[in-house]
Structure formats: C-alpha cells, structure tokens
C-alpha atoms as a PDB file:
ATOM      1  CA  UNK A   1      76.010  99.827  24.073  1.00  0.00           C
ATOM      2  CA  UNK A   2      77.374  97.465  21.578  1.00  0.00           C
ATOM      3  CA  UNK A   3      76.805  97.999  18.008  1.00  0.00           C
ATOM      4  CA  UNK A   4      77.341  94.850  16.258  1.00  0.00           C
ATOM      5  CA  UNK A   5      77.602  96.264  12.812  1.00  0.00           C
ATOM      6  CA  UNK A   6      80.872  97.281  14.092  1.00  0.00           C
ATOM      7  CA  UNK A   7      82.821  94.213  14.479  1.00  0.00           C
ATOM      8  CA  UNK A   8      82.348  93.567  10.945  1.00  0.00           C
ATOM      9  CA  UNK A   9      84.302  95.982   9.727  1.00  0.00           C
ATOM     10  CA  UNK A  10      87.370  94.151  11.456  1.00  0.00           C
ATOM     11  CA  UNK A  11      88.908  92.295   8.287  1.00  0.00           C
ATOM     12  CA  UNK A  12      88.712  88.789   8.060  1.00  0.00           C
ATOM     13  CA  UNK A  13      89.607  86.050   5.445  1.00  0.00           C
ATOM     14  CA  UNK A  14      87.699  82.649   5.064  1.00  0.00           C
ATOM     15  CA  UNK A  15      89.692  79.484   4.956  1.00  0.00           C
ATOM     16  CA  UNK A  16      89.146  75.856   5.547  1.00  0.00           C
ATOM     17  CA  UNK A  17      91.079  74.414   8.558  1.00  0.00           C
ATOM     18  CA  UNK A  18      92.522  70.722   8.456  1.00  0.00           C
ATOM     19  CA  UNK A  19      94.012  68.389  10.346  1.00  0.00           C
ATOM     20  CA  UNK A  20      94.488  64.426  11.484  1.00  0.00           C
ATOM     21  CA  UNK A  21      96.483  61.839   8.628  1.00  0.00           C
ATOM     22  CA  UNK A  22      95.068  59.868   5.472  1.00  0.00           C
ATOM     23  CA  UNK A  23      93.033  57.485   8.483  1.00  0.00           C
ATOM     24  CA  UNK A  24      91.412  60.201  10.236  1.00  0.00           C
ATOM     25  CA  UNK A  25      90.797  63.905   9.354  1.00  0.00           C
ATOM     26  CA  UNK A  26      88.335  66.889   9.570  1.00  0.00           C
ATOM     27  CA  UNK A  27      88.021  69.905   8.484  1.00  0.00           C
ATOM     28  CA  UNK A  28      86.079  73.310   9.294  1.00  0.00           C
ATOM     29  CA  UNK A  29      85.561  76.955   7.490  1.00  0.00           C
ATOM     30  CA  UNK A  30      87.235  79.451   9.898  1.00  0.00           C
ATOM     31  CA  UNK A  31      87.477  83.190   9.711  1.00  0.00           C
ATOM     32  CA  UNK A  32      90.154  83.739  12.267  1.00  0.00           C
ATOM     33  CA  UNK A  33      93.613  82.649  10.786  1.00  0.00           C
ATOM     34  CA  UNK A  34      96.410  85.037  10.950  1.00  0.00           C
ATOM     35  CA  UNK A  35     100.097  85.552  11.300  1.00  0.00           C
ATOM     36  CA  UNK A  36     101.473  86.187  14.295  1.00  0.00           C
ATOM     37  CA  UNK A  37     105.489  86.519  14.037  1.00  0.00           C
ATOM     38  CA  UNK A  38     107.958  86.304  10.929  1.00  0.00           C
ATOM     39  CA  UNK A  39     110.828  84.392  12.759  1.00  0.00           C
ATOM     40  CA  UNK A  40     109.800  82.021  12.625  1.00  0.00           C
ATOM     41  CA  UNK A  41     106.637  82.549  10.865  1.00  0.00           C
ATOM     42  CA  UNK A  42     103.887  81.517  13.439  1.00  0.00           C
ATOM     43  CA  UNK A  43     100.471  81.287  12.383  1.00  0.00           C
ATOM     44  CA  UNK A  44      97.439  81.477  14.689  1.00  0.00           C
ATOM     45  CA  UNK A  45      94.019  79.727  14.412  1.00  0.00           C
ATOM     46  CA  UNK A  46      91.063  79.753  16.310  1.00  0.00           C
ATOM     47  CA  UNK A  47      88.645  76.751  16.685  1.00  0.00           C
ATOM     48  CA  UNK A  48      85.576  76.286  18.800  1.00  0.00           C
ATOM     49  CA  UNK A  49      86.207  73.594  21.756  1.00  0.00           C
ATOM     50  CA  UNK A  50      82.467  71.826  20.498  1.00  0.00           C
ATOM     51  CA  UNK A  51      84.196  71.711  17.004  1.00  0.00           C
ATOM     52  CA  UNK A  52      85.129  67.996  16.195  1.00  0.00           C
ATOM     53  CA  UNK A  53      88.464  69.367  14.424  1.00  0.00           C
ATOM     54  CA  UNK A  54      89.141  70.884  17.699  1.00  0.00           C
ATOM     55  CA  UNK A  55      90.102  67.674  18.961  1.00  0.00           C
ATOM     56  CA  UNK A  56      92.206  66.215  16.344  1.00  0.00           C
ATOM     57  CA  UNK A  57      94.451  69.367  16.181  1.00  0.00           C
ATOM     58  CA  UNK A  58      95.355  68.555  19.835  1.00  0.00           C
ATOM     59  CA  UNK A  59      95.622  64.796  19.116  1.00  0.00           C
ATOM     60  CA  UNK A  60      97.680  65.350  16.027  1.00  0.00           C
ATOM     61  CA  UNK A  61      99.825  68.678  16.637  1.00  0.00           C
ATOM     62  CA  UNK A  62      99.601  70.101  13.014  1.00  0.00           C
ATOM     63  CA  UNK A  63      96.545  71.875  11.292  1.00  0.00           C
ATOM     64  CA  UNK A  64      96.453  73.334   7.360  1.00  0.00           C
ATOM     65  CA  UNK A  65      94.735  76.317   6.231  1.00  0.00           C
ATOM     66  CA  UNK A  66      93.644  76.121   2.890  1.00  0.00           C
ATOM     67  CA  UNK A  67      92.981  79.520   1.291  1.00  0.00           C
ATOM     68  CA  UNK A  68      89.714  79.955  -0.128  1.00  0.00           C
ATOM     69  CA  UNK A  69      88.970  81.743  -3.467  1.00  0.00           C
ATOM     70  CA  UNK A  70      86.416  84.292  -4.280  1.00  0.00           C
ATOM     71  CA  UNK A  71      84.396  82.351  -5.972  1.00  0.00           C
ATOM     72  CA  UNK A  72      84.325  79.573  -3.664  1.00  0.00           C
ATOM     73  CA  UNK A  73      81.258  76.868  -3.671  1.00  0.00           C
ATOM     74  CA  UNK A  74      78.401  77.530  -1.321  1.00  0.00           C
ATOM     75  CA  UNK A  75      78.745  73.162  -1.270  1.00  0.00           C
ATOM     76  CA  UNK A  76      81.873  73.676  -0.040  1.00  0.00           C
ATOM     77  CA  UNK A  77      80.533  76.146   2.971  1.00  0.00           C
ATOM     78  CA  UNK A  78      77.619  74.034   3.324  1.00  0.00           C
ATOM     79  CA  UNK A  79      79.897  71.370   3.717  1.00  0.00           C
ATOM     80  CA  UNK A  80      83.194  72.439   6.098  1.00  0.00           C
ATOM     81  CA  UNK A  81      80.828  75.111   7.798  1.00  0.00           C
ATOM     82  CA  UNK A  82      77.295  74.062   8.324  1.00  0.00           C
ATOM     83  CA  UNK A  83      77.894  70.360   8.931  1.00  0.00           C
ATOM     84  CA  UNK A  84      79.828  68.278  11.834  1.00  0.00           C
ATOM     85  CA  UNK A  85      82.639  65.805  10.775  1.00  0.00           C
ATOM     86  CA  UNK A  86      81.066  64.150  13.621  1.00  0.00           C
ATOM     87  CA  UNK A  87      78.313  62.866  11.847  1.00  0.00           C
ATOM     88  CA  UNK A  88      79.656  61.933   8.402  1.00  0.00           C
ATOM     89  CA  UNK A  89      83.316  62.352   6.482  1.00  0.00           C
ATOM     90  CA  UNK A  90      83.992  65.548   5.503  1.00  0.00           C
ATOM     91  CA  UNK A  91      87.093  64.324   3.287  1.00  0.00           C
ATOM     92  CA  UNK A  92      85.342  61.676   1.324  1.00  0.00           C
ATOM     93  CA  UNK A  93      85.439  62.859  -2.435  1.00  0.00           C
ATOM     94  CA  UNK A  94      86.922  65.892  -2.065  1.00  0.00           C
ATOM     95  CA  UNK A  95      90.245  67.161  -4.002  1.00  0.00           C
ATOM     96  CA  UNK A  96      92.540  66.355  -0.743  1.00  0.00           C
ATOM     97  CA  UNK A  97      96.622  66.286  -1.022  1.00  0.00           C
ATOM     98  CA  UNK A  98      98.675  65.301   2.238  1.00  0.00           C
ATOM     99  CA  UNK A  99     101.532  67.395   3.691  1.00  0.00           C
ATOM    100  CA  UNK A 100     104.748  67.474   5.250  1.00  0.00           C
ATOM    101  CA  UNK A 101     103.087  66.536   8.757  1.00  0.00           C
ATOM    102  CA  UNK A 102     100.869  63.911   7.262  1.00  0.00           C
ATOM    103  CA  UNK A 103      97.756  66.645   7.165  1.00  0.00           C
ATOM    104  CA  UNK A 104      94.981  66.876   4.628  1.00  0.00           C
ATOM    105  CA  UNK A 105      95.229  69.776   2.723  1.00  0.00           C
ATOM    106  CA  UNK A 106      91.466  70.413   0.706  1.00  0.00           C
ATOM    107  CA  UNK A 107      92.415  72.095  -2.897  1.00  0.00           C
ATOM    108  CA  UNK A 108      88.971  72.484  -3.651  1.00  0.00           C
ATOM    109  CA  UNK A 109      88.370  75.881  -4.762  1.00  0.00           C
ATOM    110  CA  UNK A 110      91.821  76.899  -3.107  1.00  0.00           C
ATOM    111  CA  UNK A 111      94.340  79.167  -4.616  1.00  0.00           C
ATOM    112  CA  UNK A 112      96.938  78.887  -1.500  1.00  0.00           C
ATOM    113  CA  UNK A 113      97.502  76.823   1.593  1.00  0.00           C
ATOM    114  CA  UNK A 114     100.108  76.549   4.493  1.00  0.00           C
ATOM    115  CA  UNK A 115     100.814  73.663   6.819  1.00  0.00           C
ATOM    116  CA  UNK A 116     102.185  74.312  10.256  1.00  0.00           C
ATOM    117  CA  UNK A 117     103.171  72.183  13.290  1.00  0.00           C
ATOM    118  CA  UNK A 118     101.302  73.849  16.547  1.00  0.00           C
ATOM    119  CA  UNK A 119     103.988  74.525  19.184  1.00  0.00           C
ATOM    120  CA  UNK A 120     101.883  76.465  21.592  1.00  0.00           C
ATOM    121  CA  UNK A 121      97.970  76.358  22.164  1.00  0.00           C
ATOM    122  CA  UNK A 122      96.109  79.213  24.468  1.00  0.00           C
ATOM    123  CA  UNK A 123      92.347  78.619  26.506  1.00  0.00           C
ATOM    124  CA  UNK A 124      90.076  81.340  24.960  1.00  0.00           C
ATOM    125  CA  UNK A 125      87.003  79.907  26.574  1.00  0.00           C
ATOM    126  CA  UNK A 126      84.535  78.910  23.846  1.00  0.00           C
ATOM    127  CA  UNK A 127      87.792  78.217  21.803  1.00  0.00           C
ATOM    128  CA  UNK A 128      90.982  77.562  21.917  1.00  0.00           C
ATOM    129  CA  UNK A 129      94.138  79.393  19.832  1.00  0.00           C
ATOM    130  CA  UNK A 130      96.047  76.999  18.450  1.00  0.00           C
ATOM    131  CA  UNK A 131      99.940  78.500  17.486  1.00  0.00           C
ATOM    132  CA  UNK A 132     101.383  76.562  14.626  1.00  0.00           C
ATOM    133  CA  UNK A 133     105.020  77.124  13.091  1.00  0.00           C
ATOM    134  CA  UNK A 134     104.983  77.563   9.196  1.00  0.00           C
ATOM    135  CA  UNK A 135     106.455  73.899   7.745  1.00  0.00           C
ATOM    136  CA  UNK A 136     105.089  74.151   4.334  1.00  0.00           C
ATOM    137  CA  UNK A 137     103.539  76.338   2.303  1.00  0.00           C
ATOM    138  CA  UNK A 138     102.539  76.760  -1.650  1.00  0.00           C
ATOM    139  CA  UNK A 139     100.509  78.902  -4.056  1.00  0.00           C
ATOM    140  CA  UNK A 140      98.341  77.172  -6.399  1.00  0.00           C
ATOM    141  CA  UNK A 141      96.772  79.900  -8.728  1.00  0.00           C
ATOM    142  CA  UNK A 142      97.978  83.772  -8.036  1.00  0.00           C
ATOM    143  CA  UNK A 143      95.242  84.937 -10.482  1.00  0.00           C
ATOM    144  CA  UNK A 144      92.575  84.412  -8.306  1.00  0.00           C
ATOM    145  CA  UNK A 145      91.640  86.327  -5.700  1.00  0.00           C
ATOM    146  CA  UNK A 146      91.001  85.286  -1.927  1.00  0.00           C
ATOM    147  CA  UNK A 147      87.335  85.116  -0.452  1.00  0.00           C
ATOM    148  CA  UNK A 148      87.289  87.835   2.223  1.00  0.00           C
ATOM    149  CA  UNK A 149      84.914  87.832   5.183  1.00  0.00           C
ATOM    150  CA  UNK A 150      83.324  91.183   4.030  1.00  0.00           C
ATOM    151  CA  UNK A 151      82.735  89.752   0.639  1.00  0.00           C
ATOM    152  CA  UNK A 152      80.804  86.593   2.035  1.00  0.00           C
ATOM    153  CA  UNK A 153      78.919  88.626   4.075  1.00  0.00           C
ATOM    154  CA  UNK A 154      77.473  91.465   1.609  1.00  0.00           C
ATOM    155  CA  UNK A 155      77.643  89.500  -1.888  1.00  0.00           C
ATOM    156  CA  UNK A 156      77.382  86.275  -1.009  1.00  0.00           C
ATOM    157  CA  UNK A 157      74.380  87.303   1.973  1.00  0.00           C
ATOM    158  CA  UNK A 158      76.692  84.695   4.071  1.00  0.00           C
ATOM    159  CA  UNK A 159      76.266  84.125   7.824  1.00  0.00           C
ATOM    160  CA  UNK A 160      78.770  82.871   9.753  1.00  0.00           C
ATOM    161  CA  UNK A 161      78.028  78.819  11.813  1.00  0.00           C
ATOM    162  CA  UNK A 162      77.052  79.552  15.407  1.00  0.00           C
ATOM    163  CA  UNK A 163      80.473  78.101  16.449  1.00  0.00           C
ATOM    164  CA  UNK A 164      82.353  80.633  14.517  1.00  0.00           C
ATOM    165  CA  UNK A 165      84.187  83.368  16.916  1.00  0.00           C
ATOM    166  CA  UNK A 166      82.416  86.092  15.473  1.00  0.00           C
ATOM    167  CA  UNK A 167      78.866  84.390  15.055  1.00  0.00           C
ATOM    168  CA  UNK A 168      75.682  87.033  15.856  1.00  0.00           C
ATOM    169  CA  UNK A 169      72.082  85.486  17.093  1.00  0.00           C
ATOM    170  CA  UNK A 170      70.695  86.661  14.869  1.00  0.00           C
ATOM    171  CA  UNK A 171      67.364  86.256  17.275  1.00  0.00           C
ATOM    172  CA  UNK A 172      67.766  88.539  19.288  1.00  0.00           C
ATOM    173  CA  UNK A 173      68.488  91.473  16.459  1.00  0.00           C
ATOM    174  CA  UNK A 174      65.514  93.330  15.166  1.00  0.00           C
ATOM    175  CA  UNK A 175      63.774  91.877  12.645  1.00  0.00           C
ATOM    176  CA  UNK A 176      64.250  93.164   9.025  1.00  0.00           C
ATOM    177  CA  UNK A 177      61.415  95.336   7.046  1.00  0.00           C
ATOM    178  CA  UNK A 178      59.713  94.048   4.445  1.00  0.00           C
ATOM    179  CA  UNK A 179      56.958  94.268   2.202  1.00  0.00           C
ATOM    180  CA  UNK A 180      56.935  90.433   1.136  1.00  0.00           C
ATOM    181  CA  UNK A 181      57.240  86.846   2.752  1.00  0.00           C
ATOM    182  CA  UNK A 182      60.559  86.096   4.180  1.00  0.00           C
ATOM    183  CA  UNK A 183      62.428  82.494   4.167  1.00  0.00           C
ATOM    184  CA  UNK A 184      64.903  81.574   6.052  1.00  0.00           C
ATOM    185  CA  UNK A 185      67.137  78.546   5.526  1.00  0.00           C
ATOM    186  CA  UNK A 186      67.572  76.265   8.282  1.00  0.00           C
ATOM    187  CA  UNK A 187      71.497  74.984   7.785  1.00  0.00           C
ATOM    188  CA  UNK A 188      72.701  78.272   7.971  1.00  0.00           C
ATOM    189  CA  UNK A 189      70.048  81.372   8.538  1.00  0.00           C
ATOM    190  CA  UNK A 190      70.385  82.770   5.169  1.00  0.00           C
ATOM    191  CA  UNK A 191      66.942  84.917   4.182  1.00  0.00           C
ATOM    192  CA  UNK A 192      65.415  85.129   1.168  1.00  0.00           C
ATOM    193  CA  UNK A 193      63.491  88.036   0.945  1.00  0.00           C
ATOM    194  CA  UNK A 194      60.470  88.275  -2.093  1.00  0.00           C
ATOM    195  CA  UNK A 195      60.554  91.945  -1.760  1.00  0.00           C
ATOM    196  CA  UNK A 196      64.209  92.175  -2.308  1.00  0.00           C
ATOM    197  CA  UNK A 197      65.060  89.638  -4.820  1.00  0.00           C
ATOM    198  CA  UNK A 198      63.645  89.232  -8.717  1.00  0.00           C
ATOM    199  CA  UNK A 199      61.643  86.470  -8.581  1.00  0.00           C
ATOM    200  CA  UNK A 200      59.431  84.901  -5.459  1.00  0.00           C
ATOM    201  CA  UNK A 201      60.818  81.983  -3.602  1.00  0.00           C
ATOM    202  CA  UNK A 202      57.882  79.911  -4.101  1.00  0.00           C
ATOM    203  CA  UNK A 203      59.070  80.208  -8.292  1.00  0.00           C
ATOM    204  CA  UNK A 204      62.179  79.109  -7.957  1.00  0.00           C
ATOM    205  CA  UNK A 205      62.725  76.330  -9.403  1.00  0.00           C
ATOM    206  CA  UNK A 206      62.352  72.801  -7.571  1.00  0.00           C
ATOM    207  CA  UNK A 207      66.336  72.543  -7.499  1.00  0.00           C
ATOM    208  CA  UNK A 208      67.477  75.698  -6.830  1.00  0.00           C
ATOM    209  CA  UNK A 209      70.160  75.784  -4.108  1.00  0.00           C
ATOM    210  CA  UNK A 210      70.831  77.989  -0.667  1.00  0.00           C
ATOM    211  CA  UNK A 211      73.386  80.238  -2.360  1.00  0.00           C
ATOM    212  CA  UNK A 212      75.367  80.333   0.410  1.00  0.00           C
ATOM    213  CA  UNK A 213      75.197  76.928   1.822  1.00  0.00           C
ATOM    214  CA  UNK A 214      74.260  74.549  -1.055  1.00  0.00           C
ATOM    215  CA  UNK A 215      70.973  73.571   1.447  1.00  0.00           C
ATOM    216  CA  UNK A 216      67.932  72.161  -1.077  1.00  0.00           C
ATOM    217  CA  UNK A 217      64.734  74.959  -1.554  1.00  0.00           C
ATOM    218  CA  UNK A 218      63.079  72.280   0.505  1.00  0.00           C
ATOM    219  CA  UNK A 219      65.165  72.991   3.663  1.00  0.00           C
ATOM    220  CA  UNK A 220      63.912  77.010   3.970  1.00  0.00           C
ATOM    221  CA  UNK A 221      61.240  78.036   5.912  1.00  0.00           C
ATOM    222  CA  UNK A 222      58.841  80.649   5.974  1.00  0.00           C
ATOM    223  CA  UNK A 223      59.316  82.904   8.731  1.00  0.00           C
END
C-alpha cells in the first residue's frame, strides 16, 4: 500500500524554470531543482516531456531557476504553473533580465537565481532530467525567505499542475468531510470549503481571487 501523505514529507523548494533567448522563451513553476555535485557545481531539473519549456531547454542547452520567495504571487503560479506557454507568452510584462547564456531570468517575486548550461540530459519517462553546469549565479534579497513546497501546500492550500513530478489525482482520493458546500477551482483544484473558512464562497466578493492561482471567483465550481 502506498500512502501518499508520505511523499510529501520529502522536502521540496518551488522555483520558476527558464529558458530560450530575448526571441523565444518559456517558463514553468517546478518543484524538483537540486544540486547534484560541487565540482563543478551541477544542478539538476526535472521537466515534463508535454511541457512546452521542455522543448526549448533541448533546443537551447541552458535553463535558469529563479528562486521563489515566500510570499510569492498566486498570479505568478497561476501564471508559470497553471497555464501553457503554448497558448500565450508567458514573458510578456513580466520583470525578466537575460543571462550569461542569453536565458530569461524572471525576478518577479525572486530573491535568488542561477543560470546553468545543461551538459547531460537523462529519459525519466514522463520527464526528462536535464543536468546543467552552474555559469552564473546571484542573490537578490537575503532577507527574504524561500517558498518551500511544504509551505505552498499547508498555508497557501496549493496543489501542484498535473504535469508536476509529484502531482496526486486528486480523483481518485477520498473525498473530504464536510458540513458545508465545497468549490473547487478549475485552473488548479484548489477547494474552498464554507465549513472551514470565515465567510461563504457565495459572499465573497465579485473580485476575489483563487489564492493560490490568481483564477477569477467565476472560474470555481461547486462540487
């Protein structure tokens, strides 16, 4: 039997993943960045073959990580993790600075970010593992602290994107108990629950946001 509930407590940060040049770029929220050797320091990140940014890593050899803060915009999740550069530009009007390799780099809401060159890339079958030497690097506030997975999931009530290696259907888990109506927000599965929150959905205000997405009151449902 496989408890679920138990992978969680694997530690994770949450970062936005880059790549491509100041013509053509993407980005995506990824949980699964880490080091891998000192020297050289080798950095390791994982991306989902269906994920648009998958393909421009491979086209362009490079990716940046940009670090995300604590306090990070659900916008910016909604954004990099809910939506597919596919279908509009991710880039456009964000905070974006250009690296050693040519790579965006997304300072929004960032407090670090690295820049490597991939030198090796590994078939994990849903994803591939992409091996990047460190070519750049910088800190941009070290008073903040970093957005950890654990934090997005029990504070922020965050889910993570159904490419994301560690994604749960959430379907196929039994359904929560509750006294009160249940919504459920269809960019990225967060619930509301009346019983368990201070005021009902259906008074919240007209423009209240998906607190962990940034999706409009308009795009939950009632499940």
């Amino acid at each position: 039997m496989i408890n679920v509930e138990a992978l969680f407590k694997i530690s994770y940060g949450l970062y936005i993943v880059s790549s491509g040049n100041k013509n053509h770029g993407n980005g995506f929220i990824s949980n699964t960045v880490f080091q891998v050797t000192a020297e050289p320091a080798q950095f390791a990140a994982c991306c989902n073959k269906n994920n648009y940014t998958c393909s421009i890593i491979e086209q362009y050899g490079c990716f940046t990580v940009s670090v995300l803060s604590k306090d990070a915009s659900p916008d910016l999740f909604g954004r990099f993790g809910y939506r597919s550069g596919k279908d509009f530009d991710k880039l456009e009007g964000m905070n974006i600075t250009f690296g050693n390799t040519g790579a965006p780099i997304v300072l929004n809401d960032a407090i670090a970010y690295l820049e490597c060159k991939v030198v090796q890339k590994f078939d994990a079958g849903t994803h591939v593992l992409f091996i990047g030497e460190l070519v750049n690097a910088s800190v941009i506030d070290d008073s903040i602290e970093p957005m950890t997975y654990a934090y997005y999931r029990k504070t922020r009530k965050g889910t993570a994107p159904k490419n994301a290696p560690t994604f749960v259907d959430k379907s196929k888990l039994e359904p929560p108990k509750t006294t009160g109506n249940i919504y459920r927000c269809t960019a990225c599965g967060h619930i509301y629950d009346d019983s368990k929150e201070s005021i009902k959905f259906d008074n919240l205000p007209a423009d209240w946001k998906c607190p962990v997405c940034g999706a409009d009151k308009e795009d939950f449902i009632k499940v």
